[in-house]
C-alpha atoms as a PDB file:
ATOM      1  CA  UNK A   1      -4.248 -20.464 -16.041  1.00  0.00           C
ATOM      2  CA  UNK A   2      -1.684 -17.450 -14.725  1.00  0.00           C
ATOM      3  CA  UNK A   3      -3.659 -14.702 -13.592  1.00  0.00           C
ATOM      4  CA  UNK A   4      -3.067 -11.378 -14.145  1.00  0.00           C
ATOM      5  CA  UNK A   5      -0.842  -9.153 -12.109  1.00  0.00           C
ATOM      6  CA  UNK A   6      -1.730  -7.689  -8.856  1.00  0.00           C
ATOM      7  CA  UNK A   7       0.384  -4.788  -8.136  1.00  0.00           C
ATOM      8  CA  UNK A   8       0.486  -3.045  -4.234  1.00  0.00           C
ATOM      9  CA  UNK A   9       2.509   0.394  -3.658  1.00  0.00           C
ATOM     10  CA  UNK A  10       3.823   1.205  -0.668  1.00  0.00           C
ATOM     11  CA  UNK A  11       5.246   4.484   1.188  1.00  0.00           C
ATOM     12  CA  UNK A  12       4.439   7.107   3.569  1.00  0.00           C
ATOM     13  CA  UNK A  13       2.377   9.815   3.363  1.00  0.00           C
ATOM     14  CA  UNK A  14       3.750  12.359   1.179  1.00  0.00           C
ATOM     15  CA  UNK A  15       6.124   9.764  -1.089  1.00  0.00           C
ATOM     16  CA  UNK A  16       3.805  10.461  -4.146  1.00  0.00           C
ATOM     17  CA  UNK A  17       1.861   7.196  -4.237  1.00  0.00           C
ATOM     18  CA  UNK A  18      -1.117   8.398  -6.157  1.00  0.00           C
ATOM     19  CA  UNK A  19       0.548  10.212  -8.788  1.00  0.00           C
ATOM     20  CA  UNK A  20       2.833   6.453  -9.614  1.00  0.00           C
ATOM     21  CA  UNK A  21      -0.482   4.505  -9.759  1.00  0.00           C
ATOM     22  CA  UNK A  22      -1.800   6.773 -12.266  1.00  0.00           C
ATOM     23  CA  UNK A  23       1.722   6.896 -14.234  1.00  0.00           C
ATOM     24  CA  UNK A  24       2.327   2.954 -13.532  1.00  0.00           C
ATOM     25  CA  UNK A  25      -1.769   2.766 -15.175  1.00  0.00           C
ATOM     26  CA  UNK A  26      -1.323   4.457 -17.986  1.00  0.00           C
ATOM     27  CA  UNK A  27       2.131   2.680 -18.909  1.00  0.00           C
ATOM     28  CA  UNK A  28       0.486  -0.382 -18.535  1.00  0.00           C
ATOM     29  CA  UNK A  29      -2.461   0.518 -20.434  1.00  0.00           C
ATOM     30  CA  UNK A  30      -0.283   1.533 -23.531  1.00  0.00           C
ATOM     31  CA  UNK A  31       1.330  -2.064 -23.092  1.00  0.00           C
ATOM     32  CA  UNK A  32      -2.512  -3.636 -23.662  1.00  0.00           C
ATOM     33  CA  UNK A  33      -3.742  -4.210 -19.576  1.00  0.00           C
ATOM     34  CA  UNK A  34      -6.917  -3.564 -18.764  1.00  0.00           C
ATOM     35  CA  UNK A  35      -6.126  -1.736 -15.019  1.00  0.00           C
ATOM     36  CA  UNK A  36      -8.430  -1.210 -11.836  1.00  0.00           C
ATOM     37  CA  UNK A  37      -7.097   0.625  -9.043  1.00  0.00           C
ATOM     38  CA  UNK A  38      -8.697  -0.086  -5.496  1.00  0.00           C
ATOM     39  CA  UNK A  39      -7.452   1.106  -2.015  1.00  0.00           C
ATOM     40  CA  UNK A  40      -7.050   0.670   1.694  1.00  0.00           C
ATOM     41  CA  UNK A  41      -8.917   1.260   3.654  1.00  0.00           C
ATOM     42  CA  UNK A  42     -12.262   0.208   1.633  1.00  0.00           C
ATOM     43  CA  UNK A  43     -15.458   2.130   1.123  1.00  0.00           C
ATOM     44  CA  UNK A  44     -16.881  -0.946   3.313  1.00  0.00           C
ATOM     45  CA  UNK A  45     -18.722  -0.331   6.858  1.00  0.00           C
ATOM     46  CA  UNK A  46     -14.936  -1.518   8.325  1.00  0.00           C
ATOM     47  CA  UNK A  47     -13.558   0.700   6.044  1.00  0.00           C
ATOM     48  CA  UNK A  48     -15.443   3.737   6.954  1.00  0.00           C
ATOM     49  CA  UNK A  49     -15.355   2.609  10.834  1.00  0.00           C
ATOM     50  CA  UNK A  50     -11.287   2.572  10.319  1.00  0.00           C
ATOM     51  CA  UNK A  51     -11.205   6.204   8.507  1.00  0.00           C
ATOM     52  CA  UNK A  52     -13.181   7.528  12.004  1.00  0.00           C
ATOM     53  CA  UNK A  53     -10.998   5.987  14.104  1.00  0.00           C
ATOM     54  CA  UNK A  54      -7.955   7.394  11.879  1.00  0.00           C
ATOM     55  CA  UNK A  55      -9.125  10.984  11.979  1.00  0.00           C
ATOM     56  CA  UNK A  56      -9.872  10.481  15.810  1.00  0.00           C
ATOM     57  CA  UNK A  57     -13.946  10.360  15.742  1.00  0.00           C
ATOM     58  CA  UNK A  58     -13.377   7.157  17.337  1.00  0.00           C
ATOM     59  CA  UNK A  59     -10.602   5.857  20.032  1.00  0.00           C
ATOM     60  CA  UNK A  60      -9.679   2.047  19.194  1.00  0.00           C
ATOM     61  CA  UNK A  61      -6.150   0.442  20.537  1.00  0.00           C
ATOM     62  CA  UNK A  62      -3.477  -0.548  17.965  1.00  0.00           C
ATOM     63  CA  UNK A  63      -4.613  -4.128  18.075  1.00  0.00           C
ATOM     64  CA  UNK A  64      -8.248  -3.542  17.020  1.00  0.00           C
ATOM     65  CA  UNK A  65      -7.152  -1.017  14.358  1.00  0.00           C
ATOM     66  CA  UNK A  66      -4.767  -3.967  13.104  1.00  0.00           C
ATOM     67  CA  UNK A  67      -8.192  -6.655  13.356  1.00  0.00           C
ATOM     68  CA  UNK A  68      -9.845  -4.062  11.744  1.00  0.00           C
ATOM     69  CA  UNK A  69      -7.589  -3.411   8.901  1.00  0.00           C
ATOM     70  CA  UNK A  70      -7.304  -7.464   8.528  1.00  0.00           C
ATOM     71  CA  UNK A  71     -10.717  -7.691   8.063  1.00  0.00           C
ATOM     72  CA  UNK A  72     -11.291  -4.838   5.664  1.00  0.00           C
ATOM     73  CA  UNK A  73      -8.604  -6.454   3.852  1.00  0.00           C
ATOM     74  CA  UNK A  74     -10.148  -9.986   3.638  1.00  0.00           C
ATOM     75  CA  UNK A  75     -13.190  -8.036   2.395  1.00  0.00           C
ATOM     76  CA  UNK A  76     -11.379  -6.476  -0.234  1.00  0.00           C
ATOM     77  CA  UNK A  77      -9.387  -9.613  -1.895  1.00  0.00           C
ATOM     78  CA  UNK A  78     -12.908 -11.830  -1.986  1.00  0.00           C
ATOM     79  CA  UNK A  79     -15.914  -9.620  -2.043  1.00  0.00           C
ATOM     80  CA  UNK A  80     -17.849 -10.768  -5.087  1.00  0.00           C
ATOM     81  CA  UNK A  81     -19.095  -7.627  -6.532  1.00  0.00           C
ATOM     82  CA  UNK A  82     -15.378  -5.557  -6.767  1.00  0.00           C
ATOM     83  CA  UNK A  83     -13.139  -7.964  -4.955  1.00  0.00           C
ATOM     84  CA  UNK A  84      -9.529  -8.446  -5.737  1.00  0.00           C
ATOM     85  CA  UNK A  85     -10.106 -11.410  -7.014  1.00  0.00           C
ATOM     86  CA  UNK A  86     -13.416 -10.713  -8.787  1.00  0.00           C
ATOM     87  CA  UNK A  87     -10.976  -8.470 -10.742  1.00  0.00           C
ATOM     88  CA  UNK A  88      -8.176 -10.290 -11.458  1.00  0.00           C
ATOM     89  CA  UNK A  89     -10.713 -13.086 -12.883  1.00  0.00           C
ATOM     90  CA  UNK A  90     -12.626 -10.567 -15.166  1.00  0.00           C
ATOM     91  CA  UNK A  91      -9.024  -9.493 -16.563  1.00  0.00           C
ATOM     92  CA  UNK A  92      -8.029  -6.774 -14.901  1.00  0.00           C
ATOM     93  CA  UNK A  93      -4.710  -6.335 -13.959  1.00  0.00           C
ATOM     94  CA  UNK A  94      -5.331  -4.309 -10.268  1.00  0.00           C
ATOM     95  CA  UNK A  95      -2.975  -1.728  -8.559  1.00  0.00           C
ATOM     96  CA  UNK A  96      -3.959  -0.742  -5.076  1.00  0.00           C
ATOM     97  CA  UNK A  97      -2.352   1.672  -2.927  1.00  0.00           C
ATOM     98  CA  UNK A  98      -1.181   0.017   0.157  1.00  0.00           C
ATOM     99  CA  UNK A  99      -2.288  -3.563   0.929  1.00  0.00           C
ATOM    100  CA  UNK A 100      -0.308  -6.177   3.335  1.00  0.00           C
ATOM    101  CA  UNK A 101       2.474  -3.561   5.011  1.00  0.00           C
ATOM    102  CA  UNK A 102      -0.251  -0.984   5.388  1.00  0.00           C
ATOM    103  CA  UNK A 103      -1.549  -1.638   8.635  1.00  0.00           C
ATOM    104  CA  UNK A 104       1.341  -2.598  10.644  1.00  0.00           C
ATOM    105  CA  UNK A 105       3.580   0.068   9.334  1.00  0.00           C
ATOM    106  CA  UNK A 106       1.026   2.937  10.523  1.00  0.00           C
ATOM    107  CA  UNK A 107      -0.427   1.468  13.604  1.00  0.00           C
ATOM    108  CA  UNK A 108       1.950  -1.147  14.418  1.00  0.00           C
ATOM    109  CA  UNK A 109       4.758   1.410  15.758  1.00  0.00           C
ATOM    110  CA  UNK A 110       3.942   0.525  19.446  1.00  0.00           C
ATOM    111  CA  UNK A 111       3.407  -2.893  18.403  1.00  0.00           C
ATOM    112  CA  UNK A 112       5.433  -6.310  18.761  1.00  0.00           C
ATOM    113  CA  UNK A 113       6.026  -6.857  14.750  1.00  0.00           C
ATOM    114  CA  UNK A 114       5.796 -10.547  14.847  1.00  0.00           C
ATOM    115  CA  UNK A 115       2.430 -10.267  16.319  1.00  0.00           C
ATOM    116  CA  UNK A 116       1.155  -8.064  13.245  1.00  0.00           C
ATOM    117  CA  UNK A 117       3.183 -10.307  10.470  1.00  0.00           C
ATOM    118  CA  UNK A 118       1.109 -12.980  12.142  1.00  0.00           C
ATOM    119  CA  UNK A 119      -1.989 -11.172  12.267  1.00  0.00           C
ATOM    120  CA  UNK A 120      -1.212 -10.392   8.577  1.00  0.00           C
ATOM    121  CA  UNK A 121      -0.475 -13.805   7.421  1.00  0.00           C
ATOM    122  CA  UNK A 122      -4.077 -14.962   6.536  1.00  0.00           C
ATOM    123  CA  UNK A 123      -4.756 -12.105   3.990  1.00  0.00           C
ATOM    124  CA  UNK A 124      -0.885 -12.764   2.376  1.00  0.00           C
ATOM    125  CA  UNK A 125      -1.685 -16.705   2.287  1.00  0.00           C
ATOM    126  CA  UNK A 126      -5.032 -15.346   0.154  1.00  0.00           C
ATOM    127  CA  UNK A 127      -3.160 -13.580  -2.128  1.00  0.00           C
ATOM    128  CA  UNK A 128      -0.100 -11.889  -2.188  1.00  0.00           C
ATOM    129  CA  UNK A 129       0.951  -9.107  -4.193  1.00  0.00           C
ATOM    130  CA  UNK A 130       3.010 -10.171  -7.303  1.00  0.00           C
ATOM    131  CA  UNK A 131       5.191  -6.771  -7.111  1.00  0.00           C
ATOM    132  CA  UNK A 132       4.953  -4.778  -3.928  1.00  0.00           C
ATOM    133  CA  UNK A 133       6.014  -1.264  -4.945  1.00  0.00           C
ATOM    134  CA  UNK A 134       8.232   0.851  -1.747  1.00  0.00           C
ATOM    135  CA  UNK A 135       8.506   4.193  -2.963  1.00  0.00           C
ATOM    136  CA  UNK A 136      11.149   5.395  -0.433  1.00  0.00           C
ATOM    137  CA  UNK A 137      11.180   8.976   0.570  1.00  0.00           C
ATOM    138  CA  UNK A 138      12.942  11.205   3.145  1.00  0.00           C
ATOM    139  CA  UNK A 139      10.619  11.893   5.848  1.00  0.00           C
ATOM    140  CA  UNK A 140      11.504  15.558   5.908  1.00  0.00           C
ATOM    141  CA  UNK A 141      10.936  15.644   2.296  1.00  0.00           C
ATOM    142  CA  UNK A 142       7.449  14.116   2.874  1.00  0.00           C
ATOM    143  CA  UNK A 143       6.214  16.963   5.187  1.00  0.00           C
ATOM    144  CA  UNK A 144       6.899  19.545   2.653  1.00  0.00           C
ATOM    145  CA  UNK A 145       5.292  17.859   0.040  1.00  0.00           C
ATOM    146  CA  UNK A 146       2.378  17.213   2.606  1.00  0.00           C
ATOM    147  CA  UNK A 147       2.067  20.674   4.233  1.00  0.00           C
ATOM    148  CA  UNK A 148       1.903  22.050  -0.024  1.00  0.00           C
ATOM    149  CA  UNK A 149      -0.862  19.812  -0.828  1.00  0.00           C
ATOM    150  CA  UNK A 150      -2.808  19.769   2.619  1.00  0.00           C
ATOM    151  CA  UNK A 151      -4.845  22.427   4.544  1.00  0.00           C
ATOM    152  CA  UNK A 152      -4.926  20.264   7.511  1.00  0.00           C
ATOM    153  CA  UNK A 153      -3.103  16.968   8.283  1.00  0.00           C
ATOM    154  CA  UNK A 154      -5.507  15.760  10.584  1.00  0.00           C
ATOM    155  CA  UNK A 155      -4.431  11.701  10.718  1.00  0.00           C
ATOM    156  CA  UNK A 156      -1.098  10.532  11.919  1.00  0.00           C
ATOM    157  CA  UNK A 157       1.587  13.038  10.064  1.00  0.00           C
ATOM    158  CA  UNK A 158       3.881  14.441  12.245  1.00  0.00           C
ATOM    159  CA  UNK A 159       7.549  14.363  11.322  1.00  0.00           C
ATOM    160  CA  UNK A 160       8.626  11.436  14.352  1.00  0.00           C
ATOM    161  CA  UNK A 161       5.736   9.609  12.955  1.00  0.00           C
ATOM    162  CA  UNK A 162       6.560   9.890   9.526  1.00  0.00           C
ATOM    163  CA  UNK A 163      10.196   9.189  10.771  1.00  0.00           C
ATOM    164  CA  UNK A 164       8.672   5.670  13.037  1.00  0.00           C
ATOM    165  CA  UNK A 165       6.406   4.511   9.906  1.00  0.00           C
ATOM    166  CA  UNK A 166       9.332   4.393   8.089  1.00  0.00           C
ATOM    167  CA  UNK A 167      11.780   2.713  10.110  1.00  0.00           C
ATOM    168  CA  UNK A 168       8.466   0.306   9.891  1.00  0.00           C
ATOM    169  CA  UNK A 169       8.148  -0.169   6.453  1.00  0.00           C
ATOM    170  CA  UNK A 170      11.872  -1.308   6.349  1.00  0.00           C
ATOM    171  CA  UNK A 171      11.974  -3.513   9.073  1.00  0.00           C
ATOM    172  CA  UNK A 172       9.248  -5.274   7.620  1.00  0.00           C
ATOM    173  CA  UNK A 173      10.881  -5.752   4.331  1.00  0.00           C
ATOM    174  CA  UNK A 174      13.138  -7.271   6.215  1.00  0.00           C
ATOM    175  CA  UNK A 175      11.723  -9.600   8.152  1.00  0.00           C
ATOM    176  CA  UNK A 176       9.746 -10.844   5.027  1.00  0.00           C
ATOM    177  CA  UNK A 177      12.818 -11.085   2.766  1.00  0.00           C
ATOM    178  CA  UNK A 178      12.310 -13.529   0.464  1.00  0.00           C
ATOM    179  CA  UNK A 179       8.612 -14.086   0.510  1.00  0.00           C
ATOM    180  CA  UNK A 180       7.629 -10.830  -1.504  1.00  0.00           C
ATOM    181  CA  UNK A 181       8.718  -9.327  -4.616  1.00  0.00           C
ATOM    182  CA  UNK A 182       9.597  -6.115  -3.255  1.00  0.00           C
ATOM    183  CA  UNK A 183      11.108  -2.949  -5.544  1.00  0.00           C
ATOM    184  CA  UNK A 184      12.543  -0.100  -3.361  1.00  0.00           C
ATOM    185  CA  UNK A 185      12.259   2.966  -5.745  1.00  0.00           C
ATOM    186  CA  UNK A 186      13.919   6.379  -4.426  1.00  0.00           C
ATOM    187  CA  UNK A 187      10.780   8.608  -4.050  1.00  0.00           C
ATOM    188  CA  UNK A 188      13.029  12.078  -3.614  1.00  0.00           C
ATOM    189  CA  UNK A 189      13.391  12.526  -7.181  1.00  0.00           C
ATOM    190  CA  UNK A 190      10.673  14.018  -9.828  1.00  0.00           C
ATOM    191  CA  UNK A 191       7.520  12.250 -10.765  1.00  0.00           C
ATOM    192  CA  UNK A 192       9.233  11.523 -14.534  1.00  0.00           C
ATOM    193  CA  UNK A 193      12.389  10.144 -12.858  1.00  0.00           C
ATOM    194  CA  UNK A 194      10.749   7.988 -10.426  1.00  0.00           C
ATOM    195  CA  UNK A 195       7.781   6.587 -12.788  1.00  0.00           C
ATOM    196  CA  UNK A 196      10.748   5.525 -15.179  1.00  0.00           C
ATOM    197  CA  UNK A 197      12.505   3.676 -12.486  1.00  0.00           C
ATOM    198  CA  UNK A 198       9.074   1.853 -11.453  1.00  0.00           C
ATOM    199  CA  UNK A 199       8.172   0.906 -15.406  1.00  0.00           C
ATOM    200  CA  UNK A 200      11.601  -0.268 -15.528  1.00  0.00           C
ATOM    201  CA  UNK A 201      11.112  -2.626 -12.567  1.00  0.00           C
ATOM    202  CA  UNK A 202       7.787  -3.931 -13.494  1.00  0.00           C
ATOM    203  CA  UNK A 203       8.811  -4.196 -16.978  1.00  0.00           C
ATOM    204  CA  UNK A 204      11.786  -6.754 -16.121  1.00  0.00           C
ATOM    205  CA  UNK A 205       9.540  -8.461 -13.811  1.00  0.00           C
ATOM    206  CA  UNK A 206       7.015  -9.324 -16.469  1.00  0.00           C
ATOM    207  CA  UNK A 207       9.477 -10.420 -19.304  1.00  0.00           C
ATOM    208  CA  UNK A 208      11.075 -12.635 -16.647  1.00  0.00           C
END
């Protein structure tokens, strides 16, 4: 039996990713779906051990922040209470913001990228994203919106960072070209404009 869709969105900080899941929900509610949105990282012990070492409570190299990430991620598809999977088998169809790029676009800038696609591969092999979502923004454009909405950015956004994560994200589309459905959206519009442009997408993915 065809499961229902699993849905990932993608971008850097400041590209508007929460505002399209709740936009992408609601069109897909109207269109009968039952949704559940999840995250990354998890509300796990991993999870909260990778927001301390994100917010600098904790020092951790870029290859146990990528092990770390993995195995929050395994956690996530098959944990049987609220798993991925768990999900997807009760009917949901599940949107998550950031799942198999997440990791090795934010912490794998001083990283050999084979070694994270690698490191990546078990959790893809699992269960890969029918649609992965890019919502592609400018990062000068991101550090406005970021600076509006934030009293302190006290992770990893600084404008050569937002500039590296990016240059991450699309060599990784790249190098996995042809193994993911992948929809590059232009995220320097309005909300309306670029919710239209994802419904469009996901719309001619599921009639085909």
């Amino acid at each position: 039996m065809k499961r229902n869709l699993f849905i990932a969105f993608e971008g850097i900080d400041g590209s508007g990713k929460s505002t399209q899941v709740k936009l992408l929900s609601e069109n897909l509610e109207k269109a009968g779906h039952k949704i559940y949105t999840t995250f990354e990282p998890t509300d796990s012990e991993i999870g909260t051990l990778l927001r301390n070492i994100l917010t600098h409570k904790i020092e951790a190299d870029e290859k146990t922040i990528a092990a770390l990430f993995l195995a929050d991620r395994l956690n996530h598809i098959q944990n049987k209470k609220d798993g991925i999977f768990k999900k997807l088998e009760e009917g949901y169809t599940v949107i998550t913001d950031r799942y198999y790029f997440s990791s090795y676009a934010y912490h794998g800038t001083h990283m050999n990228m084979d070694w994270v696609i690698q490191s990546n591969s078990l959790a893809a092999d699992l269960l890969r994203p029918d649609i992965n979502i890019y919502i592609d923004v400018n990062p000068e454009v991101s550090m406005e919106r970021i600076s509006k909405n934030r009293t302190s950015n006290d992770l990893y956004e600084t404008l050569e960072n937002l500039k590296n994560v990016r240059d991450k994200y699309m060599e990784a589309f790249e190098t996995l070209k042809g193994q993911e459905h992948v929809f590059i959206i232009d995220g320097n519009r309005s909300s309306e404009i670029i919710a239209a442009g994802i419904w469009d997408e996901v719309s001619q993915f599921m009639i085909g």
